[in-house]
C-alpha atoms as a PDB file:
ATOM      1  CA  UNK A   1       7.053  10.017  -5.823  1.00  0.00           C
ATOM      2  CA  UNK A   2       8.524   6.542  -7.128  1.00  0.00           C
ATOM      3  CA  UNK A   3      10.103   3.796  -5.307  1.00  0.00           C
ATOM      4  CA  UNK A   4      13.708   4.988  -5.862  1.00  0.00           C
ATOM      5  CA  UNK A   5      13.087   8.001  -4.378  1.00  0.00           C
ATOM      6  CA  UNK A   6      11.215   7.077  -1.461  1.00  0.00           C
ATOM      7  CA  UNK A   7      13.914   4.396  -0.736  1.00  0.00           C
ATOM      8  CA  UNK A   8      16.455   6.826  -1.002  1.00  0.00           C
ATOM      9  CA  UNK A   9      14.869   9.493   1.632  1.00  0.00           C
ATOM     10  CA  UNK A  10      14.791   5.778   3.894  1.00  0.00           C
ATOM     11  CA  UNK A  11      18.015   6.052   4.005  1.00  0.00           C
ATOM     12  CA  UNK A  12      19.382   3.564   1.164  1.00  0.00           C
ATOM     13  CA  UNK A  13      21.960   4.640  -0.664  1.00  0.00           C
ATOM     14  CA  UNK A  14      23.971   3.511  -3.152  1.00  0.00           C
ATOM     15  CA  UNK A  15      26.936   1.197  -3.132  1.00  0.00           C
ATOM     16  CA  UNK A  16      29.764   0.203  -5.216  1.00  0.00           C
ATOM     17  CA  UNK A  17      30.556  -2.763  -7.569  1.00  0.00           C
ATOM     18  CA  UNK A  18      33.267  -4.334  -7.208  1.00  0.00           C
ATOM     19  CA  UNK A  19      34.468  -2.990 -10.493  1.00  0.00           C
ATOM     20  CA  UNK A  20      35.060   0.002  -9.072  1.00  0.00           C
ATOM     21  CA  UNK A  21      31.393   1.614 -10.720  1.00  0.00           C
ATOM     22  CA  UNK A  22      28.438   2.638  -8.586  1.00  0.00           C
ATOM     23  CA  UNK A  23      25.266   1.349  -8.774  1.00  0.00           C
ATOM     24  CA  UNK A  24      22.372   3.918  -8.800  1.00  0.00           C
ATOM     25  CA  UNK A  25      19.718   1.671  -7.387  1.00  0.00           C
ATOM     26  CA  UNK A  26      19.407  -2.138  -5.931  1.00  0.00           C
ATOM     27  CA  UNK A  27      16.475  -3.185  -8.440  1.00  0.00           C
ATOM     28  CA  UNK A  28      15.952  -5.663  -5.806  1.00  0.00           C
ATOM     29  CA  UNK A  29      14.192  -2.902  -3.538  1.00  0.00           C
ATOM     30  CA  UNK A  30      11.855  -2.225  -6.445  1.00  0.00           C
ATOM     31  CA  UNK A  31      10.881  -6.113  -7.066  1.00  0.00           C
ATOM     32  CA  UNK A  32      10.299  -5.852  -3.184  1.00  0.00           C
ATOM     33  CA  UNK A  33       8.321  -2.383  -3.018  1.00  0.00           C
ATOM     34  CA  UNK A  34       6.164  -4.213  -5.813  1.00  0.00           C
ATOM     35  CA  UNK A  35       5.754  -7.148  -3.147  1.00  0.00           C
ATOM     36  CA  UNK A  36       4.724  -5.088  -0.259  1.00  0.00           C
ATOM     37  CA  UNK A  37       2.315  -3.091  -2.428  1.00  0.00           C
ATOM     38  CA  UNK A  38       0.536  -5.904  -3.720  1.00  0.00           C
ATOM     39  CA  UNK A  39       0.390  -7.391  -0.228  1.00  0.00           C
ATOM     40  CA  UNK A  40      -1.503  -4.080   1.658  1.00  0.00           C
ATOM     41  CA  UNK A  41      -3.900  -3.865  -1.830  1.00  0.00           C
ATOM     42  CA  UNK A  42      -4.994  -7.411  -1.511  1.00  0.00           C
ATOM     43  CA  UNK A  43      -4.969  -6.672   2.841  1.00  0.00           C
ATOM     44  CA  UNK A  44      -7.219  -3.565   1.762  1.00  0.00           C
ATOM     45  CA  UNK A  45      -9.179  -5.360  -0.532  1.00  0.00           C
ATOM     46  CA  UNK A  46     -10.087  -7.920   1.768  1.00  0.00           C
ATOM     47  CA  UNK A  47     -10.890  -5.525   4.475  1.00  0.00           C
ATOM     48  CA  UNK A  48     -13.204  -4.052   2.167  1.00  0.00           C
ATOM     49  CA  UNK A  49     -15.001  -7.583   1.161  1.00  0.00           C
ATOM     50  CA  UNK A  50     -15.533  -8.092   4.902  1.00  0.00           C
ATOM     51  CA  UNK A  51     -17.946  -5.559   4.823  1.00  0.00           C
ATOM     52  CA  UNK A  52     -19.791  -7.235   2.192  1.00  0.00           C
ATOM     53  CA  UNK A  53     -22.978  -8.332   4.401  1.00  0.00           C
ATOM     54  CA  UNK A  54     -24.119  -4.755   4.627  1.00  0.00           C
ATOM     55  CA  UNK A  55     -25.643  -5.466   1.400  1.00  0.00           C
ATOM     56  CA  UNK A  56     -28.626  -7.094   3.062  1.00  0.00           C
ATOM     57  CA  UNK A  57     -28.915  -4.893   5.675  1.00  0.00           C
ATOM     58  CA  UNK A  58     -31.301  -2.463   4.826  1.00  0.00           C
ATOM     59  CA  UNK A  59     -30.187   0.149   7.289  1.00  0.00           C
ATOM     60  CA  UNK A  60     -26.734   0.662   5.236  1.00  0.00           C
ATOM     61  CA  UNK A  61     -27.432  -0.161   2.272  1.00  0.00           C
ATOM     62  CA  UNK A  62     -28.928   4.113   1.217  1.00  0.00           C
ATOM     63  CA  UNK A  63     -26.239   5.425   2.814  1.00  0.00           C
ATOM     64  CA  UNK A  64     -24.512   8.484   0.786  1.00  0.00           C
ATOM     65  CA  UNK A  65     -20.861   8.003  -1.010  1.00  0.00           C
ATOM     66  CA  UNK A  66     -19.695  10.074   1.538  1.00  0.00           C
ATOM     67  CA  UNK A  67     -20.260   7.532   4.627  1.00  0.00           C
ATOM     68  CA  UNK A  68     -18.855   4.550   2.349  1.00  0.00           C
ATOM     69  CA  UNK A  69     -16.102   6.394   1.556  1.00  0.00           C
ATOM     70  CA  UNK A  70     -14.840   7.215   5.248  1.00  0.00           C
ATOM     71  CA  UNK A  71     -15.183   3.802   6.082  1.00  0.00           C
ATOM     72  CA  UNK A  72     -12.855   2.701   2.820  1.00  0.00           C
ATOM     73  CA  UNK A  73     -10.807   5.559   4.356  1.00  0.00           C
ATOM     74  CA  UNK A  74     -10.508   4.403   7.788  1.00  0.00           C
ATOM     75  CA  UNK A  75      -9.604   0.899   6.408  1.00  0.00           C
ATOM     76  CA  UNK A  76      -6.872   1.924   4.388  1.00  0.00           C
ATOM     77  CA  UNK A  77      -4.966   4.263   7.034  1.00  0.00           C
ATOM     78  CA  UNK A  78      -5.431   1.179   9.544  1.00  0.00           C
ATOM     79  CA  UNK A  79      -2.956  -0.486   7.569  1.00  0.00           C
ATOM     80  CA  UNK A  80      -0.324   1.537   8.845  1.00  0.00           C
ATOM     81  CA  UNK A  81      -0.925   0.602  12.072  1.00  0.00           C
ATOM     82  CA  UNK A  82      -0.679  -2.786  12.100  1.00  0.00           C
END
């Protein structure tokens, strides 16, 4: 699903011109989707470098894809709590 779309199911609509035409889509709310993504990736990414020092901890550092993954997991569906 693209921006557009999930804007529109938020509830934004479109609006008229003062000419008279409509105006399909404020490509202001895409320049500012773009924002907010790059803000939670770089949020996510530094989540992610904090746990970094596990790399010399030799009780983490065999651990399966599986484990690593959950915790990447966990981080990223924190986001949307906070």
């Amino acid at each position: 699903m693209n921006i557009i779309e999930l804007a529109k199911q938020a509830g934004f609509v479109e609006y008229e011109l003062d000419d008279g035409t409509t105006e399909a889509f404020d490509k202001r709310y895409a320049k500012f989707a773009a924002l907010v993504a790059a803000h939670e990736r770089d949020a996510i990414m530094k989540s992610i470098e904090e746990l970094r020092p596990v790399e010399n901890n030799p009780l983490l550092q065999n651990k399966p894809a599986a484990f690593w993954i959950e915790n990447f997991r966990q981080i990223v569906y924190a986001r949307g709590t906070t």
